[in-house]
PDB file of N, CA and C in Angstrom:
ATOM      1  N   UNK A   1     -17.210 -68.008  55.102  1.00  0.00           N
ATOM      2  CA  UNK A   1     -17.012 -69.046  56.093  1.00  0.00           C
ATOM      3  C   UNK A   1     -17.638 -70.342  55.580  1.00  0.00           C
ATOM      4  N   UNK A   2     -16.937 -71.348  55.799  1.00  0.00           N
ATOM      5  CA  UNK A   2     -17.368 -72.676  55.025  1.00  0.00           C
ATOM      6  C   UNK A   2     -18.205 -73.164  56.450  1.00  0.00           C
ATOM      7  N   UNK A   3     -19.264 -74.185  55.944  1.00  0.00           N
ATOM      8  CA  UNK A   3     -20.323 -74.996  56.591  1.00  0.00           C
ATOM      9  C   UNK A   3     -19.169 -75.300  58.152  1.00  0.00           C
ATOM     10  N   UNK A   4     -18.376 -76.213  57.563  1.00  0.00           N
ATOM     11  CA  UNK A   4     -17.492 -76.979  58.772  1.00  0.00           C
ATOM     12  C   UNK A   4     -17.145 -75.998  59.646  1.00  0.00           C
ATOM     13  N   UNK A   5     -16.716 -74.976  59.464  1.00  0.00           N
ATOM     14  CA  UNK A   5     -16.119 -73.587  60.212  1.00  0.00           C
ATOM     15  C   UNK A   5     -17.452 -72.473  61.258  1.00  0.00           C
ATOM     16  N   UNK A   6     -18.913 -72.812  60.056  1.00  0.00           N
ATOM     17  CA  UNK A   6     -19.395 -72.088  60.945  1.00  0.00           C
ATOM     18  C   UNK A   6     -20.721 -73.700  62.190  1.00  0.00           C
ATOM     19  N   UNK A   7     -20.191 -74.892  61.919  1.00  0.00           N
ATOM     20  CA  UNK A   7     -20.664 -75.704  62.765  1.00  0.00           C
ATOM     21  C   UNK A   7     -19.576 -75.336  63.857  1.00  0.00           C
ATOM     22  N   UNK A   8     -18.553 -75.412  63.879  1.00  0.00           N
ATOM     23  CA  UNK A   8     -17.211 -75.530  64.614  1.00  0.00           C
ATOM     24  C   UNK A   8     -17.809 -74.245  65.670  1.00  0.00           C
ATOM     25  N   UNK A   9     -17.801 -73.111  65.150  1.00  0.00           N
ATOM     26  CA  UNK A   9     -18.134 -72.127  65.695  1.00  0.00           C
ATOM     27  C   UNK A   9     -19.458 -72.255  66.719  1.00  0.00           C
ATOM     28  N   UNK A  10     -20.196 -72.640  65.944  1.00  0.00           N
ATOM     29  CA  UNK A  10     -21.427 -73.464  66.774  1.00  0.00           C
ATOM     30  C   UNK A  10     -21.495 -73.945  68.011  1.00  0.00           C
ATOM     31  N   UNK A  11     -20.891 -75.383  67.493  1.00  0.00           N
ATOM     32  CA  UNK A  11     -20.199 -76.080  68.878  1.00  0.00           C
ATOM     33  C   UNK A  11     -19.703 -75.315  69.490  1.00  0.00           C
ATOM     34  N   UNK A  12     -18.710 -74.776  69.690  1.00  0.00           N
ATOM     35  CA  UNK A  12     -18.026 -74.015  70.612  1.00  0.00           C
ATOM     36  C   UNK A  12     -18.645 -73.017  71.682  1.00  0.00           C
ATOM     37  N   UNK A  13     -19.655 -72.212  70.934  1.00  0.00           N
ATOM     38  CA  UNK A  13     -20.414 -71.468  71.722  1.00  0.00           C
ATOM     39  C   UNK A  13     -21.267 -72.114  72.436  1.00  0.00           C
ATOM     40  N   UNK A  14     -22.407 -73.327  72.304  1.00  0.00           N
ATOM     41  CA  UNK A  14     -23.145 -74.351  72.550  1.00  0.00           C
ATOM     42  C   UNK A  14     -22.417 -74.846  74.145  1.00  0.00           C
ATOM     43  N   UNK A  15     -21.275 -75.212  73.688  1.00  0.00           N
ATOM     44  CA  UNK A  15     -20.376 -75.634  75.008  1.00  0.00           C
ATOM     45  C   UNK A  15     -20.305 -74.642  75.693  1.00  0.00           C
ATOM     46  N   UNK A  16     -19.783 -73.606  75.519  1.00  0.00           N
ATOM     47  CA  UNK A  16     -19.143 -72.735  76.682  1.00  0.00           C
ATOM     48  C   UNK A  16     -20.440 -71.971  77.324  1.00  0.00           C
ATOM     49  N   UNK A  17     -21.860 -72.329  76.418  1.00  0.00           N
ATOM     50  CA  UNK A  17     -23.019 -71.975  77.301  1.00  0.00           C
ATOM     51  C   UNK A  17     -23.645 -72.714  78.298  1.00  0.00           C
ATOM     52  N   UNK A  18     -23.373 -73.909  77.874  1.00  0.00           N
ATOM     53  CA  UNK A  18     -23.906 -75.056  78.727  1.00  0.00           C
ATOM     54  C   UNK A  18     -22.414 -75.326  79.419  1.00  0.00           C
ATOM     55  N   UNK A  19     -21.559 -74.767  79.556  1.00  0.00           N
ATOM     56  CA  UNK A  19     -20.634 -74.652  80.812  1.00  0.00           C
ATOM     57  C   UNK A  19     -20.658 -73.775  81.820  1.00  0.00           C
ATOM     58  N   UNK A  20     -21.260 -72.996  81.599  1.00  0.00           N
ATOM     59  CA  UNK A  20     -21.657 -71.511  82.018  1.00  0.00           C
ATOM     60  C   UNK A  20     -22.917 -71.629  82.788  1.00  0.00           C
ATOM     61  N   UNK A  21     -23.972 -72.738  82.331  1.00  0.00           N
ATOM     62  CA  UNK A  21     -25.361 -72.652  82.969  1.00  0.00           C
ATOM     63  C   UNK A  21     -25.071 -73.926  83.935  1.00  0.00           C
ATOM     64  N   UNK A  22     -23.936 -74.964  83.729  1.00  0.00           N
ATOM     65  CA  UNK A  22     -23.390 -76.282  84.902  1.00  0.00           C
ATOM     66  C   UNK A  22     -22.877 -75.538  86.098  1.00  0.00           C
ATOM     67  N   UNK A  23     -22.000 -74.634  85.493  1.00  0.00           N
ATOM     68  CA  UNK A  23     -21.084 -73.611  86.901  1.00  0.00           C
ATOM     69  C   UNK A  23     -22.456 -72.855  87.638  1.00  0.00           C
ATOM     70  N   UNK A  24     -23.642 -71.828  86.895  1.00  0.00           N
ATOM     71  CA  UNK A  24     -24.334 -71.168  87.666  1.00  0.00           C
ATOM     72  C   UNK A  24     -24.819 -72.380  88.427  1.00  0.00           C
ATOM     73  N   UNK A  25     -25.612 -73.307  88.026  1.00  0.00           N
ATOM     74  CA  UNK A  25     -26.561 -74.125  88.727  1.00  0.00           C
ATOM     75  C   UNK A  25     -25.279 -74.899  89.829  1.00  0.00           C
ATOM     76  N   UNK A  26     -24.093 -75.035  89.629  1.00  0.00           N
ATOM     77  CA  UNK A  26     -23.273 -75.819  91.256  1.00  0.00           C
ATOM     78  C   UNK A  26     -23.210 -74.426  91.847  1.00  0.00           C
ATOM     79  N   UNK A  27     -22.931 -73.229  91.547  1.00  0.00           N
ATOM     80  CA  UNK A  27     -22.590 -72.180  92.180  1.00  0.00           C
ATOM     81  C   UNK A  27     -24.024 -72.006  93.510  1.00  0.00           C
ATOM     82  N   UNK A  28     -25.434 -71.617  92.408  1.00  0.00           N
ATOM     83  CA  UNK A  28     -25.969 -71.530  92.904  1.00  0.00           C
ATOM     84  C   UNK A  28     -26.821 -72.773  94.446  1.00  0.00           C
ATOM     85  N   UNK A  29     -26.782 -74.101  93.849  1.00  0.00           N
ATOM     86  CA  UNK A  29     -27.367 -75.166  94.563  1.00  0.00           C
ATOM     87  C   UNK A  29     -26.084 -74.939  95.789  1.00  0.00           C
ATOM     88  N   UNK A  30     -25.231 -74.802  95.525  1.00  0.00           N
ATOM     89  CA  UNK A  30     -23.782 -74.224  96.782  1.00  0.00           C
ATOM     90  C   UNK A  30     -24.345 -73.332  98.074  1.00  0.00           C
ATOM     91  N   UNK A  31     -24.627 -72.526  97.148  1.00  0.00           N
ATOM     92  CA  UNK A  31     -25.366 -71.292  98.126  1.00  0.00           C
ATOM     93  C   UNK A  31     -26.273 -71.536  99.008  1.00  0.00           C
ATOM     94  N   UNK A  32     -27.291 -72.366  98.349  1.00  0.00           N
ATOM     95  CA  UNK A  32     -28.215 -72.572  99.548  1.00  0.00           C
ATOM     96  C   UNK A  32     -28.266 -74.290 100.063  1.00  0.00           C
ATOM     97  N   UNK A  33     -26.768 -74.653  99.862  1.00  0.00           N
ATOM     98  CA  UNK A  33     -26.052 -76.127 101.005  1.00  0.00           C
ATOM     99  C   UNK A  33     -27.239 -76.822 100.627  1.00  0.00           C
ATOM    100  N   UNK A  34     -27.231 -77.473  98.748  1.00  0.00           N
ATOM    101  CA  UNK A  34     -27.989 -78.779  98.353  1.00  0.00           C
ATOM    102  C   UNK A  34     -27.150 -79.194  98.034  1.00  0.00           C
ATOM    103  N   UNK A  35     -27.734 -80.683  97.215  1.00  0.00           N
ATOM    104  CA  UNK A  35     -26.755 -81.476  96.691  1.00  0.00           C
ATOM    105  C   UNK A  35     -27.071 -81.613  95.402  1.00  0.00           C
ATOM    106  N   UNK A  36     -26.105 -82.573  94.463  1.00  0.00           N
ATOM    107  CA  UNK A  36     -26.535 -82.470  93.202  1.00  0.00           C
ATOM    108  C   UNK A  36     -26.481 -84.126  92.880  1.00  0.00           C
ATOM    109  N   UNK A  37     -27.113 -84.830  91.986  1.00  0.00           N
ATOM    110  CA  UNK A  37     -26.863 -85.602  91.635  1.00  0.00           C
ATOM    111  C   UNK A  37     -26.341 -86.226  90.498  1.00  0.00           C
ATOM    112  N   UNK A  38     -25.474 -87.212  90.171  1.00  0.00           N
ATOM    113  CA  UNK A  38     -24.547 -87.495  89.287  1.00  0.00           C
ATOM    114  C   UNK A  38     -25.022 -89.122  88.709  1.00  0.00           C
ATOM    115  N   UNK A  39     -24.496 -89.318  87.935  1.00  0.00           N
ATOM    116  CA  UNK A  39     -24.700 -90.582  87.445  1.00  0.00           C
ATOM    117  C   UNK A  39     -23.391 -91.301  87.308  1.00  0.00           C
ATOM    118  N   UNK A  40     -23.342 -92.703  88.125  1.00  0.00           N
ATOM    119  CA  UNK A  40     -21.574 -93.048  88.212  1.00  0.00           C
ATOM    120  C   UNK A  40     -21.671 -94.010  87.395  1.00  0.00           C
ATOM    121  N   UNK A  41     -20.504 -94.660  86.181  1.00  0.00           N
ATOM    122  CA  UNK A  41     -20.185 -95.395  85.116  1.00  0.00           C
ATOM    123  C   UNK A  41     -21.120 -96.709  85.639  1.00  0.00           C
ATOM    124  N   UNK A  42     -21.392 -97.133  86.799  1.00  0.00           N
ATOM    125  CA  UNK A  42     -22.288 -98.751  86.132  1.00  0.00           C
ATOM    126  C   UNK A  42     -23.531 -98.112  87.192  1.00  0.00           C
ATOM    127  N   UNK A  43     -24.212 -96.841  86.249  1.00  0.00           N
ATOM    128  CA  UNK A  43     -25.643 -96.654  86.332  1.00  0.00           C
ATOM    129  C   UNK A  43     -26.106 -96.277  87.582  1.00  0.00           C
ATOM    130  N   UNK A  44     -25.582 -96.276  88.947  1.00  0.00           N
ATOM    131  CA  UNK A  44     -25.939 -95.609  90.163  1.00  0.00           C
ATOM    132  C   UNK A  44     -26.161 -94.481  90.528  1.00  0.00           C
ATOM    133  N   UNK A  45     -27.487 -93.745  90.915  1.00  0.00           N
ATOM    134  CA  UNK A  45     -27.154 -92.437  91.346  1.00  0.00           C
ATOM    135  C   UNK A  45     -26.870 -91.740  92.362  1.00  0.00           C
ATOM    136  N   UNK A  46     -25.975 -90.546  92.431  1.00  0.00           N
ATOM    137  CA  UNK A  46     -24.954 -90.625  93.614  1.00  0.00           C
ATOM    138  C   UNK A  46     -25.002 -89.007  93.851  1.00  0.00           C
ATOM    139  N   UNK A  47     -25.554 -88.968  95.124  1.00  0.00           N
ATOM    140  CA  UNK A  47     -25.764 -87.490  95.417  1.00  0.00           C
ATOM    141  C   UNK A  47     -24.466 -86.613  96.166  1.00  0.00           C
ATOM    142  N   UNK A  48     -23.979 -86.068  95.939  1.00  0.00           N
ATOM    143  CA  UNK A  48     -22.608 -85.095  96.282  1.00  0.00           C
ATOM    144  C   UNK A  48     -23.715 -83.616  96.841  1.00  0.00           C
ATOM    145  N   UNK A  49     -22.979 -82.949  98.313  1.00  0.00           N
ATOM    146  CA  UNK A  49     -23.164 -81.758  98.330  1.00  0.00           C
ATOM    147  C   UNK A  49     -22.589 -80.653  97.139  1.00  0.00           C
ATOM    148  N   UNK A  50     -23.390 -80.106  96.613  1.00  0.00           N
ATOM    149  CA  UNK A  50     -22.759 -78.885  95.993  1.00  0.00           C
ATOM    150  C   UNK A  50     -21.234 -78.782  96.258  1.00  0.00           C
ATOM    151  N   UNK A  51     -21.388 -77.811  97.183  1.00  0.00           N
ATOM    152  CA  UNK A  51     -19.926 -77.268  98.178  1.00  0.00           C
ATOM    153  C   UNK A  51     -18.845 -77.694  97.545  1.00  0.00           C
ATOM    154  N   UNK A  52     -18.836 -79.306  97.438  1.00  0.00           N
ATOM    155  CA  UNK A  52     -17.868 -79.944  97.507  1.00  0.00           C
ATOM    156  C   UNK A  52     -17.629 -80.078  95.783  1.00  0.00           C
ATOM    157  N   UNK A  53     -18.748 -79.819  95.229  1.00  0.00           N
ATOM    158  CA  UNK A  53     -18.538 -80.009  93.549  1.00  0.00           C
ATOM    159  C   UNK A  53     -17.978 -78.770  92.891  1.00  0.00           C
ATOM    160  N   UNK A  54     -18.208 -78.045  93.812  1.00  0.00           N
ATOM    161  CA  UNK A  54     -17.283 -76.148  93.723  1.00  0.00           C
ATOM    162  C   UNK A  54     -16.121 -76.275  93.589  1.00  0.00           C
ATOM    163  N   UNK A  55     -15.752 -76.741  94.962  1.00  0.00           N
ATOM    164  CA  UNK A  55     -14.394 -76.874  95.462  1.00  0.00           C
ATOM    165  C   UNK A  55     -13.266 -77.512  94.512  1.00  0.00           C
ATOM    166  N   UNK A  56     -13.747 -78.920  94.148  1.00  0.00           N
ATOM    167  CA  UNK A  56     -13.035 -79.540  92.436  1.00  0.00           C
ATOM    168  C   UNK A  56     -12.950 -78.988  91.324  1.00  0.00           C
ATOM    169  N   UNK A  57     -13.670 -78.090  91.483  1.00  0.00           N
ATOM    170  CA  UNK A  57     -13.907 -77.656  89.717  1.00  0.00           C
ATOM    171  C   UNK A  57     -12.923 -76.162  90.163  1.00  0.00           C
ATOM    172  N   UNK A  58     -13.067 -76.024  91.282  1.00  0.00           N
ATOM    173  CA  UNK A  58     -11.812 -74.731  91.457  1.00  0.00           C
ATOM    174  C   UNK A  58     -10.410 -75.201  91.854  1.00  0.00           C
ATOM    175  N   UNK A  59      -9.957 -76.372  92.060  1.00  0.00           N
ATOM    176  CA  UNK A  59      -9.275 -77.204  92.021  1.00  0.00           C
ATOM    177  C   UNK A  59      -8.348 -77.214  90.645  1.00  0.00           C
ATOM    178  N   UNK A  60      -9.558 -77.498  89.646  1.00  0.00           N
ATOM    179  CA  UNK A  60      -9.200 -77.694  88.668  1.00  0.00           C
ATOM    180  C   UNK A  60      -9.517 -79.510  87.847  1.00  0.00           C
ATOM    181  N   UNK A  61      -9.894 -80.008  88.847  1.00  0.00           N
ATOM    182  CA  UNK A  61     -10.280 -81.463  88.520  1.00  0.00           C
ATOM    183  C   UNK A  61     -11.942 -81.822  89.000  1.00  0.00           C
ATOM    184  N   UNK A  62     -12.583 -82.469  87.976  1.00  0.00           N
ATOM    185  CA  UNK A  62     -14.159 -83.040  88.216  1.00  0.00           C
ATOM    186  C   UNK A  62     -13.852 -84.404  88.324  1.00  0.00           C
ATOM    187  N   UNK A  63     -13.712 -85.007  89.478  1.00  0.00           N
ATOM    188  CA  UNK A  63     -13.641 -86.571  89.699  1.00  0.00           C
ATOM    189  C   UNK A  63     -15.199 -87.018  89.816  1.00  0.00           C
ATOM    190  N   UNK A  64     -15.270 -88.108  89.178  1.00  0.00           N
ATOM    191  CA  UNK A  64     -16.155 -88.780  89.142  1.00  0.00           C
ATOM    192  C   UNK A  64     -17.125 -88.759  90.988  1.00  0.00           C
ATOM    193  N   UNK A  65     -18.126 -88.632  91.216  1.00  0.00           N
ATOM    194  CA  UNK A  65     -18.413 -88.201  92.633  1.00  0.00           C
ATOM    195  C   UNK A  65     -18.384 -89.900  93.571  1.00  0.00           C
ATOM    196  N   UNK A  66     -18.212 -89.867  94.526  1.00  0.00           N
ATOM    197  CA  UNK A  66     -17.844 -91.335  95.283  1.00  0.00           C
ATOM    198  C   UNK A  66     -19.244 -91.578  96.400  1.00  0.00           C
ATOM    199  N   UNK A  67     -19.548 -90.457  96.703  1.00  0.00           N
ATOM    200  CA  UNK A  67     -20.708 -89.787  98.074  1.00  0.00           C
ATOM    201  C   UNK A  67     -21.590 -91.187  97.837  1.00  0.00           C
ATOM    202  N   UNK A  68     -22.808 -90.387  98.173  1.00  0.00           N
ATOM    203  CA  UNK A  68     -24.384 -91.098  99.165  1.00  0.00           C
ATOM    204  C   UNK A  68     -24.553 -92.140  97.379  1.00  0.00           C
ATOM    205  N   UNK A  69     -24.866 -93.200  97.502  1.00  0.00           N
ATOM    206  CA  UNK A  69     -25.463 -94.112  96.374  1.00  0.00           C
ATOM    207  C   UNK A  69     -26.749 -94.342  96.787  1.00  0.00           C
ATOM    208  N   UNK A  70     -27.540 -93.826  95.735  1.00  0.00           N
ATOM    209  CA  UNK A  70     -28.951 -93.810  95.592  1.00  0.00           C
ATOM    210  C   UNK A  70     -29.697 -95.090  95.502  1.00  0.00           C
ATOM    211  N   UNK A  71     -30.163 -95.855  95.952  1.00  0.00           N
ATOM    212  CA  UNK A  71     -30.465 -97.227  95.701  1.00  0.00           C
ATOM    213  C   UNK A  71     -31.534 -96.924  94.454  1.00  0.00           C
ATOM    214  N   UNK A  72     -31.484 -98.021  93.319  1.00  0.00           N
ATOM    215  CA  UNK A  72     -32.248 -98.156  92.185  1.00  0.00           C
ATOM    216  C   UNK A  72     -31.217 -97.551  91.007  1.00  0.00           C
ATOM    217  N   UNK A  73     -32.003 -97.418  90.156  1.00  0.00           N
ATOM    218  CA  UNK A  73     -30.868 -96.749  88.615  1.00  0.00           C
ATOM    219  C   UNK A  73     -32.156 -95.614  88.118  1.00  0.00           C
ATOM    220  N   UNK A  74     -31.905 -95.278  87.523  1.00  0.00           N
ATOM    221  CA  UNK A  74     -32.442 -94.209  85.873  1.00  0.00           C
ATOM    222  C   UNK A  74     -32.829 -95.227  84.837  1.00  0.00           C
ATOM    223  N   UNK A  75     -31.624 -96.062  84.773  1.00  0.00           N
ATOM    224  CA  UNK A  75     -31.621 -96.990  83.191  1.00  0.00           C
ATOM    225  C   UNK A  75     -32.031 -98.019  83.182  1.00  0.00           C
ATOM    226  N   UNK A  76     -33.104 -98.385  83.942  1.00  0.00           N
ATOM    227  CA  UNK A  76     -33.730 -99.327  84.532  1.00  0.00           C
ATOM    228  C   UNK A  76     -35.102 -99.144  83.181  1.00  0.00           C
TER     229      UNK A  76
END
């Protein structure tokens, strides 16, 4: 197996673990009706119930979240 093939391989697993630990943690914060927070393109943070971040991703689509805007930034 060449370098490029076993990075490739890498990546791949890397992702589908840290897709796996995004789904437990909405699954779980779901369960006990929290919210999660997101970061929206000009730096706001924006809290979504769980529930509702389930519901999209079983949908089949992750839209950017629209909910509660956190007054202040992160990137501050």
């Amino acid at each position: 197996m060449s370098t490029r093939e076993e990075y490739q391989e890498f990546s791949n697993k890397l992702r589908y673990g840290l897709e796996l630990a995004e789904q437990q943690l909405i699954e779980e914060t779901a369960r006990r009706e929290g919210e999660l927070c997101y970061g929206s393109p000009d730096g706001k943070v924006i809290r979504v119930p769980a529930s509702e971040v389930l519901q999209d991703r079983k949908k089949g689509g992750i839209p950017c979240p629209q909910n509660d805007v956190v007054e202040g930034s992160w990137f501050r």
